[in-house]
Structure formats: structure tokens, C-alpha cells
Protein backbone atom coordinates (compact mmCIF):
# COMPACT_ATOMS: atom_id res chain seq x y z
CA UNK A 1 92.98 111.33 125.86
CA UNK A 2 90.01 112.32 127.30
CA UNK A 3 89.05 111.98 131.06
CA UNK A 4 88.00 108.82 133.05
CA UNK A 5 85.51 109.89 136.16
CA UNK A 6 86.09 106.46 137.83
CA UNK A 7 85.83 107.91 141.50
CA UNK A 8 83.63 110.61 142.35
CA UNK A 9 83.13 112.69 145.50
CA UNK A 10 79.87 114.23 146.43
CA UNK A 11 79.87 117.14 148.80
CA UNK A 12 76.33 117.73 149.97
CA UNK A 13 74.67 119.77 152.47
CA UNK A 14 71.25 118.54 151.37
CA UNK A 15 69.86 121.28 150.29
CA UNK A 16 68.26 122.30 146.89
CA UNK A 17 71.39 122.96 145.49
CA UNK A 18 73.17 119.89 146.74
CA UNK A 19 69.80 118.55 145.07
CA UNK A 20 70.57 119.77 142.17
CA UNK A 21 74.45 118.77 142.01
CA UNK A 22 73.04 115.06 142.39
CA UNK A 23 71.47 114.73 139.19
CA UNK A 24 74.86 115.47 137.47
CA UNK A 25 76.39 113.10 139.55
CA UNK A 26 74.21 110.07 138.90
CA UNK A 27 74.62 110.99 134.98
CA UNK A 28 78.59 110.85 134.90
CA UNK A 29 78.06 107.87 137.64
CA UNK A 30 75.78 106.43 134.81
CA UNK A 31 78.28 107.28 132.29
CA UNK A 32 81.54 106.11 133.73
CA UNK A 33 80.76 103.32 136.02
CA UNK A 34 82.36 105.49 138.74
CA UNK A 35 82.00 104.85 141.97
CA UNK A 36 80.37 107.55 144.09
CA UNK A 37 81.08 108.81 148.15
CA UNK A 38 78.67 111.29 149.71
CA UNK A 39 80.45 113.54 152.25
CA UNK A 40 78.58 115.40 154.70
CA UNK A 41 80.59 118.00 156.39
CA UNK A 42 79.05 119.03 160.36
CA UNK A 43 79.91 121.24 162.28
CA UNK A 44 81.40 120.02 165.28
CA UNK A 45 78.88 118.89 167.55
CA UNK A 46 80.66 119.32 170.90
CA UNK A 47 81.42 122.96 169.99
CA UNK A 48 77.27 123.00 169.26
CA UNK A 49 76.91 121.19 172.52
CA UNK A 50 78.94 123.09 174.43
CA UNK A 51 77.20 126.59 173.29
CA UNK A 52 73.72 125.09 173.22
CA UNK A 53 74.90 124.05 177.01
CA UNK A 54 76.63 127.26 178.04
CA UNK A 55 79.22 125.25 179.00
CA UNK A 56 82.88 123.82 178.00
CA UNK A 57 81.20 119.67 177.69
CA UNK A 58 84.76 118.63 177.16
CA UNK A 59 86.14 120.33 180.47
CA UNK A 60 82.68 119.04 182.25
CA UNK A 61 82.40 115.43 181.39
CA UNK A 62 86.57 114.77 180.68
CA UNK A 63 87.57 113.89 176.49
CA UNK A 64 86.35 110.32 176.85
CA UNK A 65 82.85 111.35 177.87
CA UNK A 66 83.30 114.35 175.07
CA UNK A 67 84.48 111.76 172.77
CA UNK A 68 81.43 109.93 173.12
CA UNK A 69 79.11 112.88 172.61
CA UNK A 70 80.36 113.29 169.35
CA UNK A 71 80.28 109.79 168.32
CA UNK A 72 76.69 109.94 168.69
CA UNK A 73 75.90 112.62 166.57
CA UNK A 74 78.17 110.82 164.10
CA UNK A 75 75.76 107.85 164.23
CA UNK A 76 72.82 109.77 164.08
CA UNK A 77 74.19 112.01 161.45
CA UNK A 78 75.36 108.58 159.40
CA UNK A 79 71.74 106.76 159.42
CA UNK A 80 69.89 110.05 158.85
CA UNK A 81 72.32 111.06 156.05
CA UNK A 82 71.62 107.92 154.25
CA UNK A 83 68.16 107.96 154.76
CA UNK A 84 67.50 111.28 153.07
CA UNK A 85 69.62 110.04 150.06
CA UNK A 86 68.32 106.91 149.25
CA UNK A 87 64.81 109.00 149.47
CA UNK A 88 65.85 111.57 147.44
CA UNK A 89 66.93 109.24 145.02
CA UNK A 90 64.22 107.07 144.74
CA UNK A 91 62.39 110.56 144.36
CA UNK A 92 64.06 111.72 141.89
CA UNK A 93 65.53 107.86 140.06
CA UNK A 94 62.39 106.32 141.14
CA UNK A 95 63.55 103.33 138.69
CA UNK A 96 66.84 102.57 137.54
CA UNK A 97 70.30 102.30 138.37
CA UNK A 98 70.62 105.49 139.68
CA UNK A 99 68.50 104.96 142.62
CA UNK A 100 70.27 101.65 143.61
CA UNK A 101 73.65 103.23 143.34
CA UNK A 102 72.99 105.86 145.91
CA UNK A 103 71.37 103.54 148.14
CA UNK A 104 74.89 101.78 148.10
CA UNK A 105 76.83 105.01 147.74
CA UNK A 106 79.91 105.36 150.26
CA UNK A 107 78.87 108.17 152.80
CA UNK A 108 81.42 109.95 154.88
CA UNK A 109 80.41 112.19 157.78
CA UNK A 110 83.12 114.62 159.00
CA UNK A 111 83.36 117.33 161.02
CA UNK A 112 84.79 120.99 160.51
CA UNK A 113 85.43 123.42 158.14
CA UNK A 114 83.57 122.05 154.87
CA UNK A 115 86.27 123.22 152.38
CA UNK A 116 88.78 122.13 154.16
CA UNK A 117 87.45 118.72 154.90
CA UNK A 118 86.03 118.51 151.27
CA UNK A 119 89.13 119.30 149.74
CA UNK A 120 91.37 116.90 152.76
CA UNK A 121 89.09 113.90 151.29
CA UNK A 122 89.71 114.79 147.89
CA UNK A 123 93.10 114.30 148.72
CA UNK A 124 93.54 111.36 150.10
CA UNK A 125 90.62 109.60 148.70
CA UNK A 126 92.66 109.21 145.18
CA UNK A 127 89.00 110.89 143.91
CA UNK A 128 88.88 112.16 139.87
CA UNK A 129 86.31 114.78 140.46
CA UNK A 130 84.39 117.12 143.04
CA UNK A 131 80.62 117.69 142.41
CA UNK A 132 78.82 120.10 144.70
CA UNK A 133 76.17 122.62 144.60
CA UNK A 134 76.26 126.10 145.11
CA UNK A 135 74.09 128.76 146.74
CA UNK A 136 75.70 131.42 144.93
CA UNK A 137 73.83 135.09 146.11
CA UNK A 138 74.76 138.64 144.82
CA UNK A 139 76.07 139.69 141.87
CA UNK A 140 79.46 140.45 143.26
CA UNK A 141 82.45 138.53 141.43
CA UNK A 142 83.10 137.64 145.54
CA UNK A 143 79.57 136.67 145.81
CA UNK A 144 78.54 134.87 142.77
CA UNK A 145 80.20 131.33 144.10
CA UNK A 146 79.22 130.36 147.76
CA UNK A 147 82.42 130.67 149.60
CA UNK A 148 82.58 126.87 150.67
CA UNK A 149 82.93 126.50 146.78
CA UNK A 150 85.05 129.25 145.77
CA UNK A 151 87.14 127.83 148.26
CA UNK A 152 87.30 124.40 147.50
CA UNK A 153 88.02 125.53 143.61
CA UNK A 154 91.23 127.37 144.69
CA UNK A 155 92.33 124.48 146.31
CA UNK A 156 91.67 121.64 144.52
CA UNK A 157 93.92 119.87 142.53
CA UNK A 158 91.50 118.00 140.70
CA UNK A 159 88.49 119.38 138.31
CA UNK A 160 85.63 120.60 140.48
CA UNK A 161 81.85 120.45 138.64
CA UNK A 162 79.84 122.99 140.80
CA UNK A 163 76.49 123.04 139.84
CA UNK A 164 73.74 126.00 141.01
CA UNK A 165 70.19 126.15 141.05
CA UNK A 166 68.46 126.82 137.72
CA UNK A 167 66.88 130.10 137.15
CA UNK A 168 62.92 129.65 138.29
């Protein structure tokens, strides 16, 4: 029996490779009627905050105040994140279902490690497949896969479509 790609996840950074890793998700979308999330992995802003500050924010302002921080940037993160992907896919699906499924797509915005959170998601998100881009630099075998994607391929327990930037 062949495989069914009824849910997919999506982990993007949104950058060219992530880019890149989108096309091949809105063809198996296209070709399975599978329904997509985007996750967004960040680092964790009150760590950012704090070192941008020079100070501990969660000591200074208590963890409700701290808690608060961070559910900012989530917001902010959250619209942004779904701004840039319903304009990169009307950029590149200007017509089509394509561009009205990513408009609609399920994003999740997390924070921490992004294998780790890519592949907790995975997990409990019941998902069929991973598709993610890869920066991929050297030529050593260590090198050749970013390590947020070598990573995530040790790990996983389902298949994993990693998809790099095509030779200029």
C-alpha cells in the first residue's frame, strides 16, 4: 500500500530554503488533500530580552510580568508569520488552490530548540510527514545537512522530505 500524506507539518524559518521546501509542500498538499501546519520555531524571547537588556527580565519584573513579555512576541511573531506566508504564496501560487490553502494553513509558533520542538510537534500532532529546508554548507558528511535537519532525521519517527536550495 502506498502512503497517504493526509497531515503535513511545515518547519520554516523563512528563508530561501524554507522557500524552497514550500513548493513541495503545496504539491503533495495538492496531491493528497492533506492538511498543512506551519511551525515557526523562536528562540526564546525573554532569554533575547534579557541579553539585549543586560539583565535577568524574569528576576526584574517577577514570571507574570516575564510571562507577558513573551506572549507578546508570540503575537507579534503569529500575525507577522502569517503575513509573510500568505505573501509568499500568493508570490509564488499567485492563482490557485495553493495560495488559498496557505492563507488558511494552521501556524504554530513555539519557542526553543527547533529540532526538538519540530520533532515534539511531530509527535503529538498525529502528523504523516516533515517537510523542511535545509541550508546545508561544506562538503563534510557532518556538514552537508544543516544540523537542525540532521537532527530532526535521527529522531523522527515519521518520513522527513528535506529539501535544499537548487544549484544556481
Amino acid at each position: 500500500m502506498l502512503p497517504q500524506y493526509r497531515k503535513i507539518l511545515y518547519a520554516t524559518d523563512l528563508s530561501a530554503t524554507a522557500r524552497q521546501a514550500l513548493r513541495h509542500v503545496a504539491a503533495l498538499e495538492e496531491c493528497f488533500d492533506a492538511a498543512v501546519t506551519v511551525l515557526h520555531v523562536l528562540p526564546d524571547p525573554l532569554e533575547l530580552f534579557s541579553e539585549q537588556a543586560g539583565m535577568d527580565l524574569e528576576q526584574a519584573f517577577g514570571e507574570d510580568g516575564a510571562h507577558w513579555i513573551g506572549q507578546g512576541e508570540y503575537v507579534r511573531a503569529g500575525k507577522a508569520m502569517r503575513q509573510r506566508l500568505a505573501a509568499i504564496a500568493a508570490e509564488d501560487f499567485p492563482t490557485g488552490p495553493p495560495a488559498r490553502h496557505f492563507a488558511e494553513a494552521e501556524v504554530r509558533i513555539v519557542c526553543g530548540d527547533p529540532a526538538e520542538q519540530i520533532i515534539q510537534e511531530a509527535r503529538k500532532g498525529g502528523y504523516d510527514l516533515i517537510v523542511m529546508g535545509t541550508h546545508g554548507h561544506g562538503r563534510l558528511f557532518g556538514m552537508v545537512l544543516g544540523s537542525v535537519a540532521q537532527q530532526t532525521i535521527r529522531e523522527s519517527r515519521i518520513p522527513v522530505l528535506v529539501v535544499p536550495l537548487p544549484d544556481e
